[in-house]
C-alpha atoms as a PDB file:
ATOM      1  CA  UNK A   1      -3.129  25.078  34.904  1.00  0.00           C
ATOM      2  CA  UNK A   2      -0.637  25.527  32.669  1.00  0.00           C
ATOM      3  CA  UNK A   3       0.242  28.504  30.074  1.00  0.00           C
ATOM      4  CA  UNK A   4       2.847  27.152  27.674  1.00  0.00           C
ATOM      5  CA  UNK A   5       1.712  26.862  24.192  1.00  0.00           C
ATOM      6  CA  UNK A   6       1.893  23.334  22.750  1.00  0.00           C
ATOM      7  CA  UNK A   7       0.961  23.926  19.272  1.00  0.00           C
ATOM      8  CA  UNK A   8       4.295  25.929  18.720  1.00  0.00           C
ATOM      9  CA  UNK A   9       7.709  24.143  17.368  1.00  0.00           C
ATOM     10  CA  UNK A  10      10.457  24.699  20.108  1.00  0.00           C
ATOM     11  CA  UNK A  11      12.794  27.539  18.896  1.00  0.00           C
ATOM     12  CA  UNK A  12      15.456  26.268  16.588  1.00  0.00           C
ATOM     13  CA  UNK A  13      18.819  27.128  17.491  1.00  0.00           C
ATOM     14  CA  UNK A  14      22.332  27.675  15.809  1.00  0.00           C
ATOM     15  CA  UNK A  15      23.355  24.828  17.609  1.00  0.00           C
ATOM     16  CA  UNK A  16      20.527  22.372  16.209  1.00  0.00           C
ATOM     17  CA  UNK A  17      21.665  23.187  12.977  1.00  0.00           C
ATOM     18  CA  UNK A  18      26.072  22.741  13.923  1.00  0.00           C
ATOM     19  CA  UNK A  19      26.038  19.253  11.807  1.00  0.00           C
ATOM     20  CA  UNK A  20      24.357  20.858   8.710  1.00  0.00           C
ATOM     21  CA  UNK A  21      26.532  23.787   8.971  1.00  0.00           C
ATOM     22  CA  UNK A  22      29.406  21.523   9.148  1.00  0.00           C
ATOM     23  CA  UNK A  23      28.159  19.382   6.588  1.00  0.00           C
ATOM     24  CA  UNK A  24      28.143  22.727   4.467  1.00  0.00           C
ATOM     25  CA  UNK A  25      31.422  23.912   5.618  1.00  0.00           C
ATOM     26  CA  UNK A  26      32.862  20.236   3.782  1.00  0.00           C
ATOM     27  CA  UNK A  27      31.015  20.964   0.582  1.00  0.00           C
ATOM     28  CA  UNK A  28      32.540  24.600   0.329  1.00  0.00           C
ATOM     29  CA  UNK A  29      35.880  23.460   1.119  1.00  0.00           C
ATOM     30  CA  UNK A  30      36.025  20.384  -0.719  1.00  0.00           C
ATOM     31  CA  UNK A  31      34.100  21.469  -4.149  1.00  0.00           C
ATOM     32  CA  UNK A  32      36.025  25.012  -3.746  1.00  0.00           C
ATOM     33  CA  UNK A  33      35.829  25.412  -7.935  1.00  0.00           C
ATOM     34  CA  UNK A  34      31.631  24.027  -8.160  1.00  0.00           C
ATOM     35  CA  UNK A  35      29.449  26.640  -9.199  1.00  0.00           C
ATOM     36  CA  UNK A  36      27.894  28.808  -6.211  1.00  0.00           C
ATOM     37  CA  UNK A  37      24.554  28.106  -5.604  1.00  0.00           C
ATOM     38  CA  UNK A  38      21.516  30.006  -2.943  1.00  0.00           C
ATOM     39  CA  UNK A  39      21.493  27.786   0.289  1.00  0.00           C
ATOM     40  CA  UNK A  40      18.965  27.078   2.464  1.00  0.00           C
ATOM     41  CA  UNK A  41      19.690  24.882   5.846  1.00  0.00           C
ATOM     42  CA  UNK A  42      17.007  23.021   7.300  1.00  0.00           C
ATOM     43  CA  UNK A  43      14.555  25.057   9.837  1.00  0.00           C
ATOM     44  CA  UNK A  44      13.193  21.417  10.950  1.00  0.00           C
ATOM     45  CA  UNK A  45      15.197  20.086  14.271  1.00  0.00           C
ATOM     46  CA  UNK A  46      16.636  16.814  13.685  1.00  0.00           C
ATOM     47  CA  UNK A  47      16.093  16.735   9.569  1.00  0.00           C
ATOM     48  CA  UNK A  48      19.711  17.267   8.642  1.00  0.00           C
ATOM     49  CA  UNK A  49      19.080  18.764   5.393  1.00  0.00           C
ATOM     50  CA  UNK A  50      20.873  21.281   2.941  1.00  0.00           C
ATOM     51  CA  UNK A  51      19.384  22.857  -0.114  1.00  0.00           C
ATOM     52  CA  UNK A  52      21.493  23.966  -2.881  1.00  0.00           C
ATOM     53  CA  UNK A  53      19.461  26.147  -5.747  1.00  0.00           C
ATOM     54  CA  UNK A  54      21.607  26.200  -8.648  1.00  0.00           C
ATOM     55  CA  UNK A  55      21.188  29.348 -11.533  1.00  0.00           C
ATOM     56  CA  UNK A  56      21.437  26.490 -14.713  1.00  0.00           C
ATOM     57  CA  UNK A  57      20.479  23.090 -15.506  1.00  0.00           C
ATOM     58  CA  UNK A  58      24.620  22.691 -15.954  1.00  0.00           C
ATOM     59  CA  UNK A  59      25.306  24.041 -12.779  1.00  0.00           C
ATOM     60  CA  UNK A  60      22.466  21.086 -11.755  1.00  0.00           C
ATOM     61  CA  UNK A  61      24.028  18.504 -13.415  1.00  0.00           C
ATOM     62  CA  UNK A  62      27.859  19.475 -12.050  1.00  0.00           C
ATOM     63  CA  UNK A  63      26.720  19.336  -8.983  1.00  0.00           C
ATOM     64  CA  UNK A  64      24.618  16.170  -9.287  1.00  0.00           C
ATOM     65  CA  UNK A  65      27.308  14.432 -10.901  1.00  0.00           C
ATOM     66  CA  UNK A  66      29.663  15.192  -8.104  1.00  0.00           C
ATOM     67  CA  UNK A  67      27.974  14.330  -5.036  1.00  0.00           C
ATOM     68  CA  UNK A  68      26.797  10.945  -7.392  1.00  0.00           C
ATOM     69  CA  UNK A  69      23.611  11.305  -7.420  1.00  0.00           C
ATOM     70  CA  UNK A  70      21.511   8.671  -9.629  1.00  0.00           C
ATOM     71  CA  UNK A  71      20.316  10.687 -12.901  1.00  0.00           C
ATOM     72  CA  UNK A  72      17.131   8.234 -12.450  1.00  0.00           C
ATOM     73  CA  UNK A  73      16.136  10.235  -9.122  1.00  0.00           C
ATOM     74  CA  UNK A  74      16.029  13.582 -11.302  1.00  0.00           C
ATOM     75  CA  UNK A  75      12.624  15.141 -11.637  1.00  0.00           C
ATOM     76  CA  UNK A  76      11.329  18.059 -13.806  1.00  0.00           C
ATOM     77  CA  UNK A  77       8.784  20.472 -12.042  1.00  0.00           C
ATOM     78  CA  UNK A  78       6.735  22.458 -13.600  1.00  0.00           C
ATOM     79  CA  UNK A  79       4.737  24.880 -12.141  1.00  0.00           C
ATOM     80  CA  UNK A  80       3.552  27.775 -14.596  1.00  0.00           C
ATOM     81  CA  UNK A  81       6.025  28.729 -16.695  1.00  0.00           C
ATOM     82  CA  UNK A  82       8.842  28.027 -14.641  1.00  0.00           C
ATOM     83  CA  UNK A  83      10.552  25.088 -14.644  1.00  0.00           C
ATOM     84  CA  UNK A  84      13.087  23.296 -12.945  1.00  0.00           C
ATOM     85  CA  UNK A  85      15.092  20.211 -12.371  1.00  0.00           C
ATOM     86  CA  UNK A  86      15.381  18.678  -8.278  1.00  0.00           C
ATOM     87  CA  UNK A  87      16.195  15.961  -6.717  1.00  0.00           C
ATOM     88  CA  UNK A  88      16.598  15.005  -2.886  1.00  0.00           C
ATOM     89  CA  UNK A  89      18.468  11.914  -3.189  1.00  0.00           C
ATOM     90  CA  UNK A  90      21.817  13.014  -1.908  1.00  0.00           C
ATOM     91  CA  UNK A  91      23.904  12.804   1.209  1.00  0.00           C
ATOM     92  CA  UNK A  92      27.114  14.411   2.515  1.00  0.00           C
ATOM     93  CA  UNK A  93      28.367  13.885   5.612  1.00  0.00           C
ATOM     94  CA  UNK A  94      25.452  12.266   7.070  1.00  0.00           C
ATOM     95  CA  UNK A  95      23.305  15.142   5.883  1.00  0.00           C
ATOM     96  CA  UNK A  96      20.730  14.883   3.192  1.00  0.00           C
ATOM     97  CA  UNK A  97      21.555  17.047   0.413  1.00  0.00           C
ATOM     98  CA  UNK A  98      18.363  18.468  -2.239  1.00  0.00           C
ATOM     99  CA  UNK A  99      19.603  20.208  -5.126  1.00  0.00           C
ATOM    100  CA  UNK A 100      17.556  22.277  -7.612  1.00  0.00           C
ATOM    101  CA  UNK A 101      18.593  24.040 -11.092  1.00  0.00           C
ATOM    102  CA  UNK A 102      16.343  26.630 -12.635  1.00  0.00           C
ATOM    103  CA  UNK A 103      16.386  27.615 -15.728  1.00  0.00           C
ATOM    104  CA  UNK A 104      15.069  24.708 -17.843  1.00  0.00           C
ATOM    105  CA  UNK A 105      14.256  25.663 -21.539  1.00  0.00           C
ATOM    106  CA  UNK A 106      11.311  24.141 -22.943  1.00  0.00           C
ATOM    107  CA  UNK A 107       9.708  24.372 -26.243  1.00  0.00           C
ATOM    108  CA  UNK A 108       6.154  26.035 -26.581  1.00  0.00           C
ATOM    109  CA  UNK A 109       4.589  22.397 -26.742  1.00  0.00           C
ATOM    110  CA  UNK A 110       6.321  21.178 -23.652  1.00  0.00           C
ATOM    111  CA  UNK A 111       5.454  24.619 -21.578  1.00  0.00           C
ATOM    112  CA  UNK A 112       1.319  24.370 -22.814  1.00  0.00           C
ATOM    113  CA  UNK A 113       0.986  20.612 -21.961  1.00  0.00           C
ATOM    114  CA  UNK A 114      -1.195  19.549 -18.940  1.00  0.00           C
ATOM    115  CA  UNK A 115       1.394  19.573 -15.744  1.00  0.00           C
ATOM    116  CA  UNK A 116       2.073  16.828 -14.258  1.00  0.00           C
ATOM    117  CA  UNK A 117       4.984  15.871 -12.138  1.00  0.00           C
ATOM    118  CA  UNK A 118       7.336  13.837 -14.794  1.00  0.00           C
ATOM    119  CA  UNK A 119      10.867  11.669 -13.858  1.00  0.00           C
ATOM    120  CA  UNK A 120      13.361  13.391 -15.888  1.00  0.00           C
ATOM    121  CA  UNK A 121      17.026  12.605 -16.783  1.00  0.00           C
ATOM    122  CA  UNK A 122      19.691  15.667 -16.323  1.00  0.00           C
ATOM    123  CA  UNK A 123      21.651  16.471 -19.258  1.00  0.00           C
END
């Protein structure tokens, strides 16, 4: 009989995350001047994935135009109040790059209407 729990992840470690940290390491060093952003590395072995929250819908769209990202792929969320623009569509370095920039001003009609998840284009 055996006592090792099977419904429990396998610790993650440092070293399960060296190509996203790498990955990161590029985007610092070769978009130096971008605006700085809260960054989250994936938790999930083997997804290869790098958030980067952005303060600004202009940070956003910096960003997003830099790492050429489609503008189609953009989506407004909505949950609340708050509001936000993401997408997941990029890649550096073999790593999957999501961005997201808060912030998103909308008018009193667009923040009462029914919420639904809508394509948006950056501006």
């Amino acid at each position: 009989m055996s006592t090792h729990i099977t419904d429990r992840p396998p610790r993650l470690t440092m070293g399960d995350q060296a190509r996203e940290i790498v990955a990161l390491a590029g985007l610092a060093a070769e978009y130096a001047d971008m605006p700085a952003a809260f960054i989250t590395v994936s938790d999930v072995p083997g997804a290869l994935h790098i958030d980067l929250q952005l303060d600004s819908p202009q940070d956003f769209e910096v960003w997003r135009a830099a790492l050429g990202i489609d503008p189609q792929s953009v989506l407004l969320r909505l949950s609340g109040r708050d509001s936000w623009l993401s997408t997941e569509a990029g890649e550096y370095r073999g790593v999957s790059v999501g961005l997201a920039g808060f912030g998103v001003e909308l008018t009193r009609e667009q923040a009462d209407e029914p919420r639904e998840l809508r394509a948006a284009v950056a501006a």
